[in-house]
C-alpha atoms as a PDB file:
ATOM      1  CA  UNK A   1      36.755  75.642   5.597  1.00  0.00           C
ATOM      2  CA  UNK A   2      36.725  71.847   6.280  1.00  0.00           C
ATOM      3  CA  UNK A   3      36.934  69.489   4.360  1.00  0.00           C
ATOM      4  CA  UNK A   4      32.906  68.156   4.255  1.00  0.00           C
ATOM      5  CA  UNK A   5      31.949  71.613   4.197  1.00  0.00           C
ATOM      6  CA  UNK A   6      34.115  72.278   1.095  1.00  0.00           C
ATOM      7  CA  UNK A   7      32.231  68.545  -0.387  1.00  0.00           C
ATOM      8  CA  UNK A   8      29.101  70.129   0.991  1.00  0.00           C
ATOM      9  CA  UNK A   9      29.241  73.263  -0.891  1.00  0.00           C
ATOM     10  CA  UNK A  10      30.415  72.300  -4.409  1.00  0.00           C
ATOM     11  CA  UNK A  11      29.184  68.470  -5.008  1.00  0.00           C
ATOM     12  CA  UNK A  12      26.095  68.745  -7.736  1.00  0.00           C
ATOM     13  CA  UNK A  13      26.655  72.285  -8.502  1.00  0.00           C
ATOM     14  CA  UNK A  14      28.425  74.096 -11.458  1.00  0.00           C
ATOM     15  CA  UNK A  15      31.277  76.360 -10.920  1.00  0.00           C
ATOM     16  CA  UNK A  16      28.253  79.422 -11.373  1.00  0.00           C
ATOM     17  CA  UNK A  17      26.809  78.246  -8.787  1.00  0.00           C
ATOM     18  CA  UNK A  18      29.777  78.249  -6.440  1.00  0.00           C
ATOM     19  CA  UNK A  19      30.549  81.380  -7.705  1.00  0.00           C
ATOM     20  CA  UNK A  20      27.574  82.545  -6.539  1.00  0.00           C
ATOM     21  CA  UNK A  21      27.181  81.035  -3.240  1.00  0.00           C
ATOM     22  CA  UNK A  22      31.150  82.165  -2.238  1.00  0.00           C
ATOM     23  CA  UNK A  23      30.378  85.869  -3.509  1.00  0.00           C
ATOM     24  CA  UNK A  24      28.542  86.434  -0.424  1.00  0.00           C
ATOM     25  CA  UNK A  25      31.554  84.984   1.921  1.00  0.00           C
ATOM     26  CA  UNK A  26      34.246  86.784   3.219  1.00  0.00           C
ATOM     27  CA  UNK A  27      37.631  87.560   1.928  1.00  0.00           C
ATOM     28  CA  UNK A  28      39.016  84.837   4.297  1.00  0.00           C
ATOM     29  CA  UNK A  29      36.216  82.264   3.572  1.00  0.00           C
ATOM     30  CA  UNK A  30      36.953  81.528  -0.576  1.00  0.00           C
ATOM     31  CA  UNK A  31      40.817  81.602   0.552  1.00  0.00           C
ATOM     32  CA  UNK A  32      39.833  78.884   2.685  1.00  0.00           C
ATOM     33  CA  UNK A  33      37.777  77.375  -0.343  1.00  0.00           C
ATOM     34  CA  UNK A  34      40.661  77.543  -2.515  1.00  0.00           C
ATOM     35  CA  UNK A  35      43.318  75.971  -0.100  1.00  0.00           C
ATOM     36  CA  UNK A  36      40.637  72.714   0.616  1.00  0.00           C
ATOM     37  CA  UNK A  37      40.321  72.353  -3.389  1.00  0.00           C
ATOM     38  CA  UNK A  38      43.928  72.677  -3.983  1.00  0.00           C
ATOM     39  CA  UNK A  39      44.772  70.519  -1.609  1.00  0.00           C
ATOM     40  CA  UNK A  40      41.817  67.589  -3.041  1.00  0.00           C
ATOM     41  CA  UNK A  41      43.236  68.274  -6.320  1.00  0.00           C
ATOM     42  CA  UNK A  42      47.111  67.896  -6.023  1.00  0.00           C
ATOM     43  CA  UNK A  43      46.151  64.717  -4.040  1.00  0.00           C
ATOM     44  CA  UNK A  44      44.388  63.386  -7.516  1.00  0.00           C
ATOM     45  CA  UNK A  45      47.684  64.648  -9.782  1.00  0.00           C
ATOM     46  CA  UNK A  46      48.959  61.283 -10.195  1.00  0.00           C
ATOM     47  CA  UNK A  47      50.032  59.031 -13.138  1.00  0.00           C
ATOM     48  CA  UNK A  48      47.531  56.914 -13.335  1.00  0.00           C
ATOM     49  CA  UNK A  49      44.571  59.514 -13.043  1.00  0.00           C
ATOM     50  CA  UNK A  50      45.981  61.533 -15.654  1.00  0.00           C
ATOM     51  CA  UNK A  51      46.505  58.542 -17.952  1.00  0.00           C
ATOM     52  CA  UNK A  52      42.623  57.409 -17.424  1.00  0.00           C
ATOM     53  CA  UNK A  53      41.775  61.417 -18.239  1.00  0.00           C
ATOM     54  CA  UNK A  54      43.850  60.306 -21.398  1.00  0.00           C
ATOM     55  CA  UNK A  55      41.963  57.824 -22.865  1.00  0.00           C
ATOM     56  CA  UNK A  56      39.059  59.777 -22.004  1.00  0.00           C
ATOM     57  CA  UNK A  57      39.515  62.912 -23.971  1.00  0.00           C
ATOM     58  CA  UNK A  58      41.978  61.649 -26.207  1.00  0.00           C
ATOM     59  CA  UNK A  59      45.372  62.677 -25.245  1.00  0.00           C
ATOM     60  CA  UNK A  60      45.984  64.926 -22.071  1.00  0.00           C
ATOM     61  CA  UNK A  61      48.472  67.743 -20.898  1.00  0.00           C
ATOM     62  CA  UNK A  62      48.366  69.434 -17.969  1.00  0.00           C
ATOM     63  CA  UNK A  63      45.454  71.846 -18.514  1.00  0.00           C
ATOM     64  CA  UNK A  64      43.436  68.970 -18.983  1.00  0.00           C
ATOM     65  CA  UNK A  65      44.414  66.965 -16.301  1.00  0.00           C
ATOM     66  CA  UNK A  66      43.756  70.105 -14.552  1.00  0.00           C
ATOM     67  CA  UNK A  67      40.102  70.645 -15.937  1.00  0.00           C
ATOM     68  CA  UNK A  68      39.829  66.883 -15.566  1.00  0.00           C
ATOM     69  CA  UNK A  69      40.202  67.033 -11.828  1.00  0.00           C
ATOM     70  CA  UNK A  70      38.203  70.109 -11.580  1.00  0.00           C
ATOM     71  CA  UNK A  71      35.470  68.029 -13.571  1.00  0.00           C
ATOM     72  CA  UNK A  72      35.675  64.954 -10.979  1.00  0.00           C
ATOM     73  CA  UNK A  73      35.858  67.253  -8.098  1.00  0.00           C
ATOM     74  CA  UNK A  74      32.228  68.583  -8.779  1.00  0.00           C
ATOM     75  CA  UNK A  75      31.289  65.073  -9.327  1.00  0.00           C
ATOM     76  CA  UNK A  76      31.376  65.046  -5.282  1.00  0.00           C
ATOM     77  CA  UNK A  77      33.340  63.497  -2.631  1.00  0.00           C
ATOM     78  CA  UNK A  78      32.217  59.604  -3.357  1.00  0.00           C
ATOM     79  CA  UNK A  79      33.483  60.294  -7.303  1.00  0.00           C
ATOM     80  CA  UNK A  80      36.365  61.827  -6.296  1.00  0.00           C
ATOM     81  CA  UNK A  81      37.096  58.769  -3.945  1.00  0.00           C
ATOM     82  CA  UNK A  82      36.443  55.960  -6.022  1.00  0.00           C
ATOM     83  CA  UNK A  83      38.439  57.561  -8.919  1.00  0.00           C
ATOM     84  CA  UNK A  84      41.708  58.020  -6.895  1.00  0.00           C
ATOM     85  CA  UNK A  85      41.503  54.127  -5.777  1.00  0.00           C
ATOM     86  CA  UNK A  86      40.913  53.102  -9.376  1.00  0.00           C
ATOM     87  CA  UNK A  87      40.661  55.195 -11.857  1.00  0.00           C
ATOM     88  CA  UNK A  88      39.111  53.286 -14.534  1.00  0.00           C
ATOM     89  CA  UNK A  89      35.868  54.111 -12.795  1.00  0.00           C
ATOM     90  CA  UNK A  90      35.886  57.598 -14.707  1.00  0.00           C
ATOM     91  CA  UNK A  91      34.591  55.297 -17.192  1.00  0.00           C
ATOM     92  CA  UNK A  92      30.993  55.126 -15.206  1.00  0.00           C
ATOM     93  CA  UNK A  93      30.842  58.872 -15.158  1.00  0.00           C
ATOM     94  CA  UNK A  94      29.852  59.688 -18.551  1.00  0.00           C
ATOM     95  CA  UNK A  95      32.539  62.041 -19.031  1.00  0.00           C
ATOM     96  CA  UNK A  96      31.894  64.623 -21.562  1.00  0.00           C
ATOM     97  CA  UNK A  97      34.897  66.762 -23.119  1.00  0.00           C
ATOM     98  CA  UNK A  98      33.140  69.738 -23.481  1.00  0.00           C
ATOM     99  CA  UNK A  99      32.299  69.626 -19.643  1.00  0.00           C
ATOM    100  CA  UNK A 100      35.349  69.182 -18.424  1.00  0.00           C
ATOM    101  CA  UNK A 101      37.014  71.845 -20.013  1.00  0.00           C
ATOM    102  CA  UNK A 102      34.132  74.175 -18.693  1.00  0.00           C
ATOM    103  CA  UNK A 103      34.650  72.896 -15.347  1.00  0.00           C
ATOM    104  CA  UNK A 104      38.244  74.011 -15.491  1.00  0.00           C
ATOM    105  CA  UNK A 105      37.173  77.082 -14.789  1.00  0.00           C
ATOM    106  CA  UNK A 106      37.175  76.274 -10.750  1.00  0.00           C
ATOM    107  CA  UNK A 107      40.833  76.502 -10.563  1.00  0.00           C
ATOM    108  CA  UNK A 108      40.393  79.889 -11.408  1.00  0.00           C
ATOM    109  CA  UNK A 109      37.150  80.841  -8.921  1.00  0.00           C
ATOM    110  CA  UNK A 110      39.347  81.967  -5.701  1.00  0.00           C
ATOM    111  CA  UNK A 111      41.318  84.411  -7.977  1.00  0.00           C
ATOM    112  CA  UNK A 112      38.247  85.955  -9.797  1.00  0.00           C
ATOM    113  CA  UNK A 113      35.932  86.260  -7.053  1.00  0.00           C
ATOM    114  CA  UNK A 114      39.183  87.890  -5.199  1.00  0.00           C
ATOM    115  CA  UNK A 115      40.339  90.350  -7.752  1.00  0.00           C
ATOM    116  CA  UNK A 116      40.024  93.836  -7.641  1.00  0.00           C
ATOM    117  CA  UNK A 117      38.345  95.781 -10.600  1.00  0.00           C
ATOM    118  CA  UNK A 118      40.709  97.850 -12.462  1.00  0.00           C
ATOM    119  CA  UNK A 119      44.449  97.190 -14.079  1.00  0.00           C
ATOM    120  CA  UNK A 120      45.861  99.879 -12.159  1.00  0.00           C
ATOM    121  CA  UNK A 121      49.404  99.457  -9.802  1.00  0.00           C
ATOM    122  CA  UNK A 122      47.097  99.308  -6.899  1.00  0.00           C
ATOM    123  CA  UNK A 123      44.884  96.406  -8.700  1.00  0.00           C
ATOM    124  CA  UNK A 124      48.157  94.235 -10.514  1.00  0.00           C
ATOM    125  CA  UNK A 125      49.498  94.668  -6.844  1.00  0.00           C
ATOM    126  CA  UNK A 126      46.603  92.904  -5.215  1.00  0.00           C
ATOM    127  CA  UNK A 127      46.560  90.528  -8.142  1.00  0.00           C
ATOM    128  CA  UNK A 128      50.157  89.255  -7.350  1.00  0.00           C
ATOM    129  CA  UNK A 129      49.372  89.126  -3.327  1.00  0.00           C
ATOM    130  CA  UNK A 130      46.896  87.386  -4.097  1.00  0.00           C
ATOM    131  CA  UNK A 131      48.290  84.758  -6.335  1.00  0.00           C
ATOM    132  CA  UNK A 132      51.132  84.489  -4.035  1.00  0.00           C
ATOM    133  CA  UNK A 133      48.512  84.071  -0.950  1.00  0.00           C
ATOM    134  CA  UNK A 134      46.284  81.485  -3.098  1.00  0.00           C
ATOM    135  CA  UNK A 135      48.747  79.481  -5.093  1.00  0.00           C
ATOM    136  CA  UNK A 136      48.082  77.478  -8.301  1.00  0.00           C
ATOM    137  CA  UNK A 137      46.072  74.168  -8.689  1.00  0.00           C
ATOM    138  CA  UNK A 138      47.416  71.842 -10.848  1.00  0.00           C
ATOM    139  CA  UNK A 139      50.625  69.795 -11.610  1.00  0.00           C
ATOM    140  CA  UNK A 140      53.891  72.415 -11.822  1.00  0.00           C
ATOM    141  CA  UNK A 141      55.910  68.965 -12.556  1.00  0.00           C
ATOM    142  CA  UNK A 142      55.180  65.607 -13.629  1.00  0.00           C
ATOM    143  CA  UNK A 143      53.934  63.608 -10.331  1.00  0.00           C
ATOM    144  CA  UNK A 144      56.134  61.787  -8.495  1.00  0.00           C
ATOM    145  CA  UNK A 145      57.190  58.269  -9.649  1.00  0.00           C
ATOM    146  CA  UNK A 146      57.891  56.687 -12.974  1.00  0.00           C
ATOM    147  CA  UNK A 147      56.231  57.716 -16.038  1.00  0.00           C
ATOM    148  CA  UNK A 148      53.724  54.435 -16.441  1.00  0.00           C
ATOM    149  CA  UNK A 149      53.933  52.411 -19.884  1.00  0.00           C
ATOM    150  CA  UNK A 150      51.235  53.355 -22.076  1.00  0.00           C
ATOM    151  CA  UNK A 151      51.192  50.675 -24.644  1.00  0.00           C
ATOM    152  CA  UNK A 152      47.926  49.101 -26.410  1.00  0.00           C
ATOM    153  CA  UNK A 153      48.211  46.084 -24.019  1.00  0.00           C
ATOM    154  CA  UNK A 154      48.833  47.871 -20.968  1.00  0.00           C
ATOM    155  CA  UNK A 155      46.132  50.312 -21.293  1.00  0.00           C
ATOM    156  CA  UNK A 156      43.839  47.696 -22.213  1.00  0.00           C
ATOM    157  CA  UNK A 157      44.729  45.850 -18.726  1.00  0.00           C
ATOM    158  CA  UNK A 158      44.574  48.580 -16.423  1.00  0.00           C
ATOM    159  CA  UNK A 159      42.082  50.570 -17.506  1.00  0.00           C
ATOM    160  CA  UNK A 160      39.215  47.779 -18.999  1.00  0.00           C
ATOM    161  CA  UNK A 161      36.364  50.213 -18.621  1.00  0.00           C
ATOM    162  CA  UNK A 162      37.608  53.485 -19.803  1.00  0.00           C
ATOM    163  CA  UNK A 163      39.383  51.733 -23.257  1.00  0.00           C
ATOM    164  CA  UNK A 164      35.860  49.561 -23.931  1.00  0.00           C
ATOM    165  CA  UNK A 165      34.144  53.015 -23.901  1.00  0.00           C
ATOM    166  CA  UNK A 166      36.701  55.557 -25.173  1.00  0.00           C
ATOM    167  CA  UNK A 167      38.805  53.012 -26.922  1.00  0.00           C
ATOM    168  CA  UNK A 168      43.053  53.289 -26.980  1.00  0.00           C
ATOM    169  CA  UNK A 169      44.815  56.107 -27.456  1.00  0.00           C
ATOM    170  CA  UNK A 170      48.027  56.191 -29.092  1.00  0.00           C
ATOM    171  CA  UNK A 171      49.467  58.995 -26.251  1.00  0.00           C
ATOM    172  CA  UNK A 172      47.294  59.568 -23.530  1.00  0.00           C
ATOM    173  CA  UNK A 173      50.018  61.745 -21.566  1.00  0.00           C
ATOM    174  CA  UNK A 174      51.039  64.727 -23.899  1.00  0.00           C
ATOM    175  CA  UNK A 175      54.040  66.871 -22.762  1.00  0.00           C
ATOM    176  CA  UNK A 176      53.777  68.185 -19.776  1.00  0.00           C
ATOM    177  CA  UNK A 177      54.066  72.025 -20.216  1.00  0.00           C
ATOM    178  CA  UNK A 178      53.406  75.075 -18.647  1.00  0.00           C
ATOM    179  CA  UNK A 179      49.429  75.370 -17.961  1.00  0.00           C
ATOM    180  CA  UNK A 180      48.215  79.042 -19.740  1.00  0.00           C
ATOM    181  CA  UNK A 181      45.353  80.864 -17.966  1.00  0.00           C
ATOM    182  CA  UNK A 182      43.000  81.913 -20.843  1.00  0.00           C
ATOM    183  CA  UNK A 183      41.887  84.979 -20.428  1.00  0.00           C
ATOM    184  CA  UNK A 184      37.835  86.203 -20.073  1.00  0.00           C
END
């Protein structure tokens, strides 16, 4: 899958929705999905995008910086653009918590729509190729470079928009720690 067909097929829609439309692709095709979104997404696991995900839901680790990313990725390819040149224009978005944590759930889509029924040897076999084949989305370190200052001033200055609307939070990059897969 290219990359404007992967923009094509999830901007405006919910992960449902992809769900839905990728159920009736091959095997081959939502592997192709996933690789295109984890590709768009490690791009956006940066400092500063996790810091503006900060202010915006009040302190972030890495499953929210994951869901966060997930969130802007629906928003569509123009979102996702203008938020990796400047993040502070999440604050335009309307963000709302409770969506972004839903949208998490595309991380997750490839692996779901690709697993086999059952928890037999055959079925935890599959699982593991599959995870292997697929890969995780999502930051498995902190990004590269140094860790940016996140005092009131600072924030303030580099992210104008998203404080004024969200306001200053006192650590807007938690820990970063092992992300946990909840399960359905």
């Amino acid at each position: 899958m290219r990359e404007h067909q992967f923009w094509r097929l999830v901007t405006g829609r919910t992960v449902s929705e992809i769900g839905t439309v990728l159920r009736g692709r091959t095997a081959l095709e939502v592997i192709r999905f996933h690789h295109q979104f984890r590709r768009l997404h490690l791009r956006a696991c940066r400092w500063d995008v996790w810091t503006a995900f900060g202010l915006v839901l009040g302190g972030a680790g890495a499953g929210e910086l994951r869901a966060g990313v997930c969130w802007l990725i629906l928003r569509g390819r123009g979102a996702y653009r203008r938020a990796l040149v400047d993040p502070d224009t999440l604050a335009a978005l309307g963000a709302d918590p409770l969506k972004i944590t839903r949208a998490g759930e595309l991380a997750h889509l490839a692996h779901d729509l690709l697993a086999p029924p059952g928890s037999g040897e055959v079925a935890t076999a599959y699982r593991e190729a599959m995870a292997a084949i697929l890969g995780e989305a999502g930051p498995r370190e902190a990004p590269p470079g140094e860790r940016p200052a996140l005092d009131a001033e600072t924030l303030a200055r580099c992210y104008p928009r998203l404080t004024a609307r969200y306001g200053i939070v006192a650590e807007p990059i938690r820990q970063l720690a092992p992300v946990e897969r909840t399960s359905r």
